[in-house]
PDB file of N, CA and C in Angstrom:
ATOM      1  N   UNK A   1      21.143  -6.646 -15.422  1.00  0.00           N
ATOM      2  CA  UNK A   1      21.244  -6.678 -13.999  1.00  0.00           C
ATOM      3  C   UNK A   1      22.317  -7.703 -13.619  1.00  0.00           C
ATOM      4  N   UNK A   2      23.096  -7.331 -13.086  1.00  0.00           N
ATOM      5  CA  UNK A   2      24.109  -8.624 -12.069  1.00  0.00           C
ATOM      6  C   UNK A   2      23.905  -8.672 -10.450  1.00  0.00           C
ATOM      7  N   UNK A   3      23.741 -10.516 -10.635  1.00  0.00           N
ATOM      8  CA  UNK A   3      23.623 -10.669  -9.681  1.00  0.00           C
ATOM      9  C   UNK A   3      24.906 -11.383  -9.011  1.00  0.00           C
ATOM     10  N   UNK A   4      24.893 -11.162  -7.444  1.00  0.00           N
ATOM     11  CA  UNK A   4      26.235 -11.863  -7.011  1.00  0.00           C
ATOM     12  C   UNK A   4      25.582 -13.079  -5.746  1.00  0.00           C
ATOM     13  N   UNK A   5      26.381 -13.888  -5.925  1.00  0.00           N
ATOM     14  CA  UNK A   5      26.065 -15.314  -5.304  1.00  0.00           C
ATOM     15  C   UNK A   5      26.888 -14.624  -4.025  1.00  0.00           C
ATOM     16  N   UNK A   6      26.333 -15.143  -2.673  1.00  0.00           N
ATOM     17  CA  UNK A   6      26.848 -14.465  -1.518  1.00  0.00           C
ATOM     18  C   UNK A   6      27.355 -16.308  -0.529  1.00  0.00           C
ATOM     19  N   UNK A   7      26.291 -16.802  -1.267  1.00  0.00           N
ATOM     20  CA  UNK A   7      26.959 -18.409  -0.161  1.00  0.00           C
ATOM     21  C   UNK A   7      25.623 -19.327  -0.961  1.00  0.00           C
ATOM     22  N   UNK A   8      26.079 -20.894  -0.588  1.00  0.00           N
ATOM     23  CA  UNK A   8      25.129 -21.600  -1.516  1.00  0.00           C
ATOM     24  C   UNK A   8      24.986 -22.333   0.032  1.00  0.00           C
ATOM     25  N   UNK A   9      23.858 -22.883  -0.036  1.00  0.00           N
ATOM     26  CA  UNK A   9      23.550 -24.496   1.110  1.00  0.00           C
ATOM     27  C   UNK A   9      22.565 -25.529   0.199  1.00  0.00           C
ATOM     28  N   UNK A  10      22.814 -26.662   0.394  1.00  0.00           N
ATOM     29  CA  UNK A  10      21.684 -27.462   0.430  1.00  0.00           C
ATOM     30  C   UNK A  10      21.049 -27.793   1.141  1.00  0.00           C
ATOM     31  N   UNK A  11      19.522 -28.237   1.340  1.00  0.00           N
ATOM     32  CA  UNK A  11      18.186 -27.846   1.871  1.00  0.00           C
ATOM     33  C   UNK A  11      17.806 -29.574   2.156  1.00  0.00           C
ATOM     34  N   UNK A  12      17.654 -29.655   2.888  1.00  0.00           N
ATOM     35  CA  UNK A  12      17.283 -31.372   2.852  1.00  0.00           C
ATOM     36  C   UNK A  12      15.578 -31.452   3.281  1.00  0.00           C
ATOM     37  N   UNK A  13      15.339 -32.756   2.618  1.00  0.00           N
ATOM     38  CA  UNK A  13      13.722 -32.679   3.021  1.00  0.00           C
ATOM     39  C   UNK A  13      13.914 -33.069   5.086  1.00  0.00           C
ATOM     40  N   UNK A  14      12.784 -32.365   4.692  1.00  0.00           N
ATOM     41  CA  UNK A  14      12.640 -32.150   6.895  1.00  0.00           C
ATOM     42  C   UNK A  14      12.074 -33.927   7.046  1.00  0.00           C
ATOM     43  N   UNK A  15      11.602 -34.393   6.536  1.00  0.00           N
ATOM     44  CA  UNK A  15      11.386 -36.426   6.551  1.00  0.00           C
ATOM     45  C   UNK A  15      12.470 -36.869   5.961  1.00  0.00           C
ATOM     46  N   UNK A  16      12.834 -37.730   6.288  1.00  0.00           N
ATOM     47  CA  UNK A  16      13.577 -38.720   5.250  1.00  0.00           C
ATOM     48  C   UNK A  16      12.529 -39.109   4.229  1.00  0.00           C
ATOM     49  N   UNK A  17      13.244 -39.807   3.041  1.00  0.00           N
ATOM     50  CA  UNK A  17      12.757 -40.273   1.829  1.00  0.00           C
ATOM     51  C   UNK A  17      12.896 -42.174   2.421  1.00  0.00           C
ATOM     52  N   UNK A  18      11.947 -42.590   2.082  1.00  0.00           N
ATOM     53  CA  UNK A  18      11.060 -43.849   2.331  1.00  0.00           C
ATOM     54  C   UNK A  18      12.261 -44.863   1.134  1.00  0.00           C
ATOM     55  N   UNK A  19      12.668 -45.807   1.872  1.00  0.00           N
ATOM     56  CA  UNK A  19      13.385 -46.830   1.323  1.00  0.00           C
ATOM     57  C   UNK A  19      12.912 -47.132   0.247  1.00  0.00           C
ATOM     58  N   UNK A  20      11.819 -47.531   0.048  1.00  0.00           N
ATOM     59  CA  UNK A  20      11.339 -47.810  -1.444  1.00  0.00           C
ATOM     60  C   UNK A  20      11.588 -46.890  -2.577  1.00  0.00           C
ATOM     61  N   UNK A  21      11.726 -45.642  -1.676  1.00  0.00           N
ATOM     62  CA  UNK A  21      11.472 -44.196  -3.271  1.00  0.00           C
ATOM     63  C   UNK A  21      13.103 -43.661  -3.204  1.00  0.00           C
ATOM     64  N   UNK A  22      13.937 -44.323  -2.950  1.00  0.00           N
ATOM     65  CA  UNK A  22      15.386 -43.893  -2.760  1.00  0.00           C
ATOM     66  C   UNK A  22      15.887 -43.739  -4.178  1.00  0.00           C
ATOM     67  N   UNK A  23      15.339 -44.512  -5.176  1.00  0.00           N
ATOM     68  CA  UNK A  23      15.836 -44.344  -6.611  1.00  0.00           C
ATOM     69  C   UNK A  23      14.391 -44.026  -7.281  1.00  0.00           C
ATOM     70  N   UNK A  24      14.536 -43.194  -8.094  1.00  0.00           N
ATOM     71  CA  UNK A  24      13.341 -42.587  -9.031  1.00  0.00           C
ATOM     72  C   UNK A  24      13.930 -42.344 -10.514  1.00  0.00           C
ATOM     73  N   UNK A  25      13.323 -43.641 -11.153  1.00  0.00           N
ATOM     74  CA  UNK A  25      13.828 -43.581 -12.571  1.00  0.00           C
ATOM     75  C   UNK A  25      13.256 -42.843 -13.304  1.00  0.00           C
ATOM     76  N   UNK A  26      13.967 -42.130 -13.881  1.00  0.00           N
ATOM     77  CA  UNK A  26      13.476 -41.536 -15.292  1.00  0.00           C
ATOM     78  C   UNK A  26      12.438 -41.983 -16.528  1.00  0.00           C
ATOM     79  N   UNK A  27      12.002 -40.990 -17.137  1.00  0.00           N
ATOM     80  CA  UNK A  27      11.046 -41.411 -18.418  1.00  0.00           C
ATOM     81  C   UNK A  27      11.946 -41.712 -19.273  1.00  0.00           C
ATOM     82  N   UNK A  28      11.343 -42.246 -20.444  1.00  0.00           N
ATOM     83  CA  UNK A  28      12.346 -41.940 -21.986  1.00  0.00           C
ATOM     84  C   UNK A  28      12.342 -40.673 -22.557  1.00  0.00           C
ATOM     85  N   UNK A  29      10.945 -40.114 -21.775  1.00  0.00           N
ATOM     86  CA  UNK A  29      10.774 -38.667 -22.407  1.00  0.00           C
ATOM     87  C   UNK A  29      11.664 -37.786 -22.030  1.00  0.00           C
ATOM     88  N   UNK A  30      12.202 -37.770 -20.170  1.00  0.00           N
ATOM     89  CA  UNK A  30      12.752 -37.490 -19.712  1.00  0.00           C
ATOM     90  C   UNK A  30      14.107 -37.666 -20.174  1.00  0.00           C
ATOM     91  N   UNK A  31      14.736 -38.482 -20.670  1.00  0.00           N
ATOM     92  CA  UNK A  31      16.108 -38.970 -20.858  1.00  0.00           C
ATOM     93  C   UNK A  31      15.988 -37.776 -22.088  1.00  0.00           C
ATOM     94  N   UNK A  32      15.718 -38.139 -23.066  1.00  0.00           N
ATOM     95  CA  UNK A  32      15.381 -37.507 -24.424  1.00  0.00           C
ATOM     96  C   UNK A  32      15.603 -36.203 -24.702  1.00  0.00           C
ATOM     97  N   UNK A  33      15.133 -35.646 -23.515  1.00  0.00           N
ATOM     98  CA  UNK A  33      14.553 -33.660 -23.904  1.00  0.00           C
ATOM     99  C   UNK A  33      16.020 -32.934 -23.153  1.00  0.00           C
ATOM    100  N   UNK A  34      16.152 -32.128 -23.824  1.00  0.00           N
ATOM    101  CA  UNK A  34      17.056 -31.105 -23.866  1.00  0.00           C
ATOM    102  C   UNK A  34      16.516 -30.103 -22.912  1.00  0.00           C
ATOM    103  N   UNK A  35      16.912 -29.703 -21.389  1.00  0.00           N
ATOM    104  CA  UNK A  35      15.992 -28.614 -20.583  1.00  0.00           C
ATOM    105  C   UNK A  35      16.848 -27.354 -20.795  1.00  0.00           C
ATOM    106  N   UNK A  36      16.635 -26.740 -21.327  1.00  0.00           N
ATOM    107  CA  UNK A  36      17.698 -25.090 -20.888  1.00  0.00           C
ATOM    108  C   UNK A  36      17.385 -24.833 -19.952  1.00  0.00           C
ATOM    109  N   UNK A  37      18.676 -23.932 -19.333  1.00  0.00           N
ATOM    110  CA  UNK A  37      18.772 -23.468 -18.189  1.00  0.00           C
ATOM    111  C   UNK A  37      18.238 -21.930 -18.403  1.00  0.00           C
ATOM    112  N   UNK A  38      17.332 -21.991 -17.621  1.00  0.00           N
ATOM    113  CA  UNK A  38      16.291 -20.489 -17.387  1.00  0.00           C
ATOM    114  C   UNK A  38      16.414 -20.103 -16.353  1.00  0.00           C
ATOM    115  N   UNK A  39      16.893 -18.965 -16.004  1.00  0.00           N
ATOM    116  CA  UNK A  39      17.176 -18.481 -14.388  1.00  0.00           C
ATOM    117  C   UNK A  39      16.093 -17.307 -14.348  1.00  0.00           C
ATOM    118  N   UNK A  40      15.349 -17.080 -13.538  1.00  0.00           N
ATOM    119  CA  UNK A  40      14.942 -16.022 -13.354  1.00  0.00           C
ATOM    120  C   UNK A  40      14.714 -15.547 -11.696  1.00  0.00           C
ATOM    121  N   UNK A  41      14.726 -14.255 -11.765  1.00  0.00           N
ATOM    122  CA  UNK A  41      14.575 -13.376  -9.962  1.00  0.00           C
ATOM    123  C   UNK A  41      13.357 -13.005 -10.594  1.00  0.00           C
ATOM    124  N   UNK A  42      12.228 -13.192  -9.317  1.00  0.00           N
ATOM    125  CA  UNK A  42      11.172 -12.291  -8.951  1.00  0.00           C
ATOM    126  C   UNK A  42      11.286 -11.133  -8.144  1.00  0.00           C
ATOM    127  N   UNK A  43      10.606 -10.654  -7.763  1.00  0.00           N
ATOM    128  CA  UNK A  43      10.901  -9.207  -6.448  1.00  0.00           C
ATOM    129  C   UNK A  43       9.314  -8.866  -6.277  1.00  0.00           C
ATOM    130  N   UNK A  44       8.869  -8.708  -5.218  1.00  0.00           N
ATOM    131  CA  UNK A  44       7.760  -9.084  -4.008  1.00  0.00           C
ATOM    132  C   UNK A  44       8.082  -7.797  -3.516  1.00  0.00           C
ATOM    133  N   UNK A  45       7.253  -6.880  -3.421  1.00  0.00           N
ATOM    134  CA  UNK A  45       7.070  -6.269  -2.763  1.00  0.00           C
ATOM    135  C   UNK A  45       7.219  -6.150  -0.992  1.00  0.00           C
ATOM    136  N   UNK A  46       8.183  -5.553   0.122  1.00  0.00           N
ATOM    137  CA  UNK A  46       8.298  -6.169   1.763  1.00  0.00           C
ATOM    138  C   UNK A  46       6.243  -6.478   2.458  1.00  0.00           C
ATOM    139  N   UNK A  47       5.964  -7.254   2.937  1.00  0.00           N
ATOM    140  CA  UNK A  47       5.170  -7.228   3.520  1.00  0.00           C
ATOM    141  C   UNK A  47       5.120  -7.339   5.188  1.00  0.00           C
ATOM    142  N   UNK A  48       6.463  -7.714   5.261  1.00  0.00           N
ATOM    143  CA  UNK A  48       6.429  -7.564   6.996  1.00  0.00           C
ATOM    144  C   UNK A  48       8.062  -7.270   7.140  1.00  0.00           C
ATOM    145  N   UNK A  49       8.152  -6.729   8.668  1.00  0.00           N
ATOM    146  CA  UNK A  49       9.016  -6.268   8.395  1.00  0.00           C
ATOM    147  C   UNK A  49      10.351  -6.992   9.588  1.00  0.00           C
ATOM    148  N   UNK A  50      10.288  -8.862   8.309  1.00  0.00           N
ATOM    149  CA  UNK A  50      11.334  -9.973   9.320  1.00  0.00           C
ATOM    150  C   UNK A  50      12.804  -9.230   8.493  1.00  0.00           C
ATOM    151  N   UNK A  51      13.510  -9.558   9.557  1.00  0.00           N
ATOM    152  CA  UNK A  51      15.278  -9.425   9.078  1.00  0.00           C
ATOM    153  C   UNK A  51      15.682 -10.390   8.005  1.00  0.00           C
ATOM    154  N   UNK A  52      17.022 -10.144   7.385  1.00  0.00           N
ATOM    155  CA  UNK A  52      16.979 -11.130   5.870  1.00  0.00           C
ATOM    156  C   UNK A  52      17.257 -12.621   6.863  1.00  0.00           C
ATOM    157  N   UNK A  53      18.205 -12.795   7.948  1.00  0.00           N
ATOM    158  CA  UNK A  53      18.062 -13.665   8.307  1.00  0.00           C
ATOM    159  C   UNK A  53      17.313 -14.721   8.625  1.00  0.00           C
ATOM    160  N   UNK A  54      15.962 -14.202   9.106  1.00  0.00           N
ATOM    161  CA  UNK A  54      14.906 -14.997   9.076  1.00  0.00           C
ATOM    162  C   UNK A  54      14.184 -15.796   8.311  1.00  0.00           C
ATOM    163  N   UNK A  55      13.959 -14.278   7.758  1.00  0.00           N
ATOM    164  CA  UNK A  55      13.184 -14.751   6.006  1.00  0.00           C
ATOM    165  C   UNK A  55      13.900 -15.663   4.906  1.00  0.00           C
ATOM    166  N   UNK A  56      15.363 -15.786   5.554  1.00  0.00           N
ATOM    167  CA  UNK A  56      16.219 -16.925   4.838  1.00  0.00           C
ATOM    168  C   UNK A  56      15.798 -18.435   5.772  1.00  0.00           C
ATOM    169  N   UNK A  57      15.748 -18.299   6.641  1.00  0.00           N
ATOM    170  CA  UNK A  57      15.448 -19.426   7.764  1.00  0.00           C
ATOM    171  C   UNK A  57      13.622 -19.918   7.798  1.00  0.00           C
ATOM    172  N   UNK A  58      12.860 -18.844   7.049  1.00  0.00           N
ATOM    173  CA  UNK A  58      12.174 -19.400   6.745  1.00  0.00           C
ATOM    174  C   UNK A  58      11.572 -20.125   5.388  1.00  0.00           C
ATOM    175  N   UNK A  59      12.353 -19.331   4.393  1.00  0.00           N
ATOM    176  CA  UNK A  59      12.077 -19.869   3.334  1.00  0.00           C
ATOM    177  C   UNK A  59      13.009 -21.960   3.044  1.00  0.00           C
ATOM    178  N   UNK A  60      14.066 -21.500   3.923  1.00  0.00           N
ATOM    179  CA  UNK A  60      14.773 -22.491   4.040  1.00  0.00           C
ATOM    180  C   UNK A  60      13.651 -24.174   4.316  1.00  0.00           C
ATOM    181  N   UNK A  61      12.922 -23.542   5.942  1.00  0.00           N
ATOM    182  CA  UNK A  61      11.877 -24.592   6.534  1.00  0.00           C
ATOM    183  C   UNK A  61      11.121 -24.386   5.395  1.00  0.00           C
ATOM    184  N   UNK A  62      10.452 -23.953   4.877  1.00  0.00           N
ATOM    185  CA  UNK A  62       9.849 -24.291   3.756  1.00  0.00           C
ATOM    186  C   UNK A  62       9.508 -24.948   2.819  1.00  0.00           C
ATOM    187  N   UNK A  63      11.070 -24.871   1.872  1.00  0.00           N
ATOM    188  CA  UNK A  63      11.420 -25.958   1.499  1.00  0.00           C
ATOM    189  C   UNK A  63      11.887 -27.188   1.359  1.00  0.00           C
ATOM    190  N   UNK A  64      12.266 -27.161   2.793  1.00  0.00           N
ATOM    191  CA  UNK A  64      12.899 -28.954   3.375  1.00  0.00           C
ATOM    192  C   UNK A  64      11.132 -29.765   3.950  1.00  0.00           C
ATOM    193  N   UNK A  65      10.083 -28.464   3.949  1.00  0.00           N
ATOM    194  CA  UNK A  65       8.700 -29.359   4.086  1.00  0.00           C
ATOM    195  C   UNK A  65       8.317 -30.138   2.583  1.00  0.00           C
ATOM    196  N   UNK A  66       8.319 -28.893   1.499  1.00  0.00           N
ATOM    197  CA  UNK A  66       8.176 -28.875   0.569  1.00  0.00           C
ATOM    198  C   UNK A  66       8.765 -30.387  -0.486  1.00  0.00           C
ATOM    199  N   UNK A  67       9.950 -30.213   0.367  1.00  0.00           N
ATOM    200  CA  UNK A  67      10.781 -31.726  -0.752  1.00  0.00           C
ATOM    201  C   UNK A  67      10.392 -32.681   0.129  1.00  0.00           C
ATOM    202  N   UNK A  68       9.031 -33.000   1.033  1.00  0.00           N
ATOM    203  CA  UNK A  68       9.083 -34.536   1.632  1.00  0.00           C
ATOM    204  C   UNK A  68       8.281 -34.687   0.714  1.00  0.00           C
ATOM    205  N   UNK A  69       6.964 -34.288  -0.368  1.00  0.00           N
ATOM    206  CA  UNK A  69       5.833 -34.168  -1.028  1.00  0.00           C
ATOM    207  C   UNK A  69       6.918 -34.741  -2.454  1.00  0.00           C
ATOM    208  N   UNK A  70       7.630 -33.943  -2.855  1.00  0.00           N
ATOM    209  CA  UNK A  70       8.413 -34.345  -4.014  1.00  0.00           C
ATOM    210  C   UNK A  70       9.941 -33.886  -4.238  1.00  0.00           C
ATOM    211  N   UNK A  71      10.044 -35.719  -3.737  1.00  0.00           N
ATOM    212  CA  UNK A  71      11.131 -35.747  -3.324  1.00  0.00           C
ATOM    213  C   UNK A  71      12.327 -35.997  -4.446  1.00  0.00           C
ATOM    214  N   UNK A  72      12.194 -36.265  -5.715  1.00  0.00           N
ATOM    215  CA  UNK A  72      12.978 -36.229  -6.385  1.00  0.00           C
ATOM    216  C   UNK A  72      13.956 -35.113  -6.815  1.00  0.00           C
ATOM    217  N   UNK A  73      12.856 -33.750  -6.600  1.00  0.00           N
ATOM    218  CA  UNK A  73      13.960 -32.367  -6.670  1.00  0.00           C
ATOM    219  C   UNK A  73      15.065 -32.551  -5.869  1.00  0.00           C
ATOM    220  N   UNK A  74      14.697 -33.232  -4.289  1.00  0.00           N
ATOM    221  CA  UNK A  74      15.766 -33.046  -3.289  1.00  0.00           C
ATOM    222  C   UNK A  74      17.051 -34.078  -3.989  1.00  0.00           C
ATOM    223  N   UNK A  75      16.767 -35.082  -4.730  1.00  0.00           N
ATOM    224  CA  UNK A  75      17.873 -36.099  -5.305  1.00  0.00           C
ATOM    225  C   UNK A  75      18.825 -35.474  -6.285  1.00  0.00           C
ATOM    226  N   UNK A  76      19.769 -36.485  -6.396  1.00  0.00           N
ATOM    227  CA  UNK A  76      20.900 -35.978  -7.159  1.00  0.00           C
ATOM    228  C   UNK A  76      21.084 -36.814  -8.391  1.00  0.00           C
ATOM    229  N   UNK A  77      21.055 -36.017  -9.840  1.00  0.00           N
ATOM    230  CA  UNK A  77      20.651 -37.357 -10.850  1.00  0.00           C
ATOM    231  C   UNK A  77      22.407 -38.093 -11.105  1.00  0.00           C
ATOM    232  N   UNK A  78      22.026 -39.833 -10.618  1.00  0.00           N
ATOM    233  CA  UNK A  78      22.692 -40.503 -10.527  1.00  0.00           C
ATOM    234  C   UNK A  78      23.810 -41.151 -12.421  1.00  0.00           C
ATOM    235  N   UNK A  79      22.649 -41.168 -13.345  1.00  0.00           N
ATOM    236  CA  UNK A  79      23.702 -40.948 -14.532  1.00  0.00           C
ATOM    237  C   UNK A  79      22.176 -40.659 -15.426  1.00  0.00           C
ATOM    238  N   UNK A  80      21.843 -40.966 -16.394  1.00  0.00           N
ATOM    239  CA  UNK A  80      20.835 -40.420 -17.665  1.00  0.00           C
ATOM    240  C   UNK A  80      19.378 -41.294 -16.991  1.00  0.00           C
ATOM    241  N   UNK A  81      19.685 -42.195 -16.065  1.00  0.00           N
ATOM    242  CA  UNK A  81      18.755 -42.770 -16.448  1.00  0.00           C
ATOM    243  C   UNK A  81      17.438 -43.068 -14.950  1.00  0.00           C
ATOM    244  N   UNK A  82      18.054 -42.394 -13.854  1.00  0.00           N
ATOM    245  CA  UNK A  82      18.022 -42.289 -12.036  1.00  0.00           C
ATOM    246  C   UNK A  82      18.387 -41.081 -11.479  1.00  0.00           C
ATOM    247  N   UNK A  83      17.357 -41.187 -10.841  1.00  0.00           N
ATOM    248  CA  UNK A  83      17.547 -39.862  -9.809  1.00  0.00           C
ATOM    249  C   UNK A  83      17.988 -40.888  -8.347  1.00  0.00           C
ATOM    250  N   UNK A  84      18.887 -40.486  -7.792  1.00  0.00           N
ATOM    251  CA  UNK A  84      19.132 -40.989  -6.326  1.00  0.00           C
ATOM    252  C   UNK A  84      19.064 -39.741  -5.440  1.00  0.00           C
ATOM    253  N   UNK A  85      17.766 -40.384  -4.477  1.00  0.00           N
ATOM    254  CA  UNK A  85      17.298 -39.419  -3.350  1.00  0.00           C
ATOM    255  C   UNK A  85      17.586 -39.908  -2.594  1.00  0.00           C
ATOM    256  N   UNK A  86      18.981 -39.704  -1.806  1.00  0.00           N
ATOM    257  CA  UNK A  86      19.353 -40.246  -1.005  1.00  0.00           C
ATOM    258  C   UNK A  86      19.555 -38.772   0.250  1.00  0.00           C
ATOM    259  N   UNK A  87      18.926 -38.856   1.127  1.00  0.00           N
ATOM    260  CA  UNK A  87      19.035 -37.805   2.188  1.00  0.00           C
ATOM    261  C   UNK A  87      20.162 -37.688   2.345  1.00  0.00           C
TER     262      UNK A  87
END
C-alpha cells in the first residue's frame, strides 16, 4: 500500500507544561535501547457522517488535551540524555 503525506502540523498541548517539568530526563534504559521505527495505519469503519475537515480538527483537540497528561511526547529530545518540553 502507498501512502502519500498531504501536509504535516504540530499539535501543542492545549495547557502549557509547568516550569518544573520543562526538562524530562531520560533513563539509562532509555538512552541504551535501540526503538525501530514501526509505522502502522488502522482503518475504522465511518460512524458518523463529520467532513474530513472536522474529524481532522477534532482529532487535532484531542490530542493537544491528550499531551497536557503526558507531556513529554509533546517535547523535542534535546541530545541522548533530555527531552525539552518546551511549548
Amino acid at each position: 500500500m502507498e501512502v502519500q503525506i498531504i501536509s504535516k502540523e504540530n499539535v501543542k498541548p492545549a495547557s502549557p507544561t509547568p516550569q518544573h517539568l520543562r526538562f524530562f530526563k531520560t533513563s539509562l534504559f532509555d538512552q541504551l535501547i535501540i526503538f525501530p521505527y514501526a509505522s502502522r495505519i488502522y482503518f475504522y469503519p465511518p460512524t458518523n457522517v463529520l467532513d474530513t475537515n472536522n474529524k481532522v480538527e477534532v482529532l487535532q483537540k484531542s490530542l493537544s488535551k491528550t499531551l497536557t497528561h503526558f507531556y513529554p511526547l509533546a517535547g523535542k529530545i534535546k541530545d541522548h540524555l533530555s527531552i525539552e518540553c518546551n511549548d
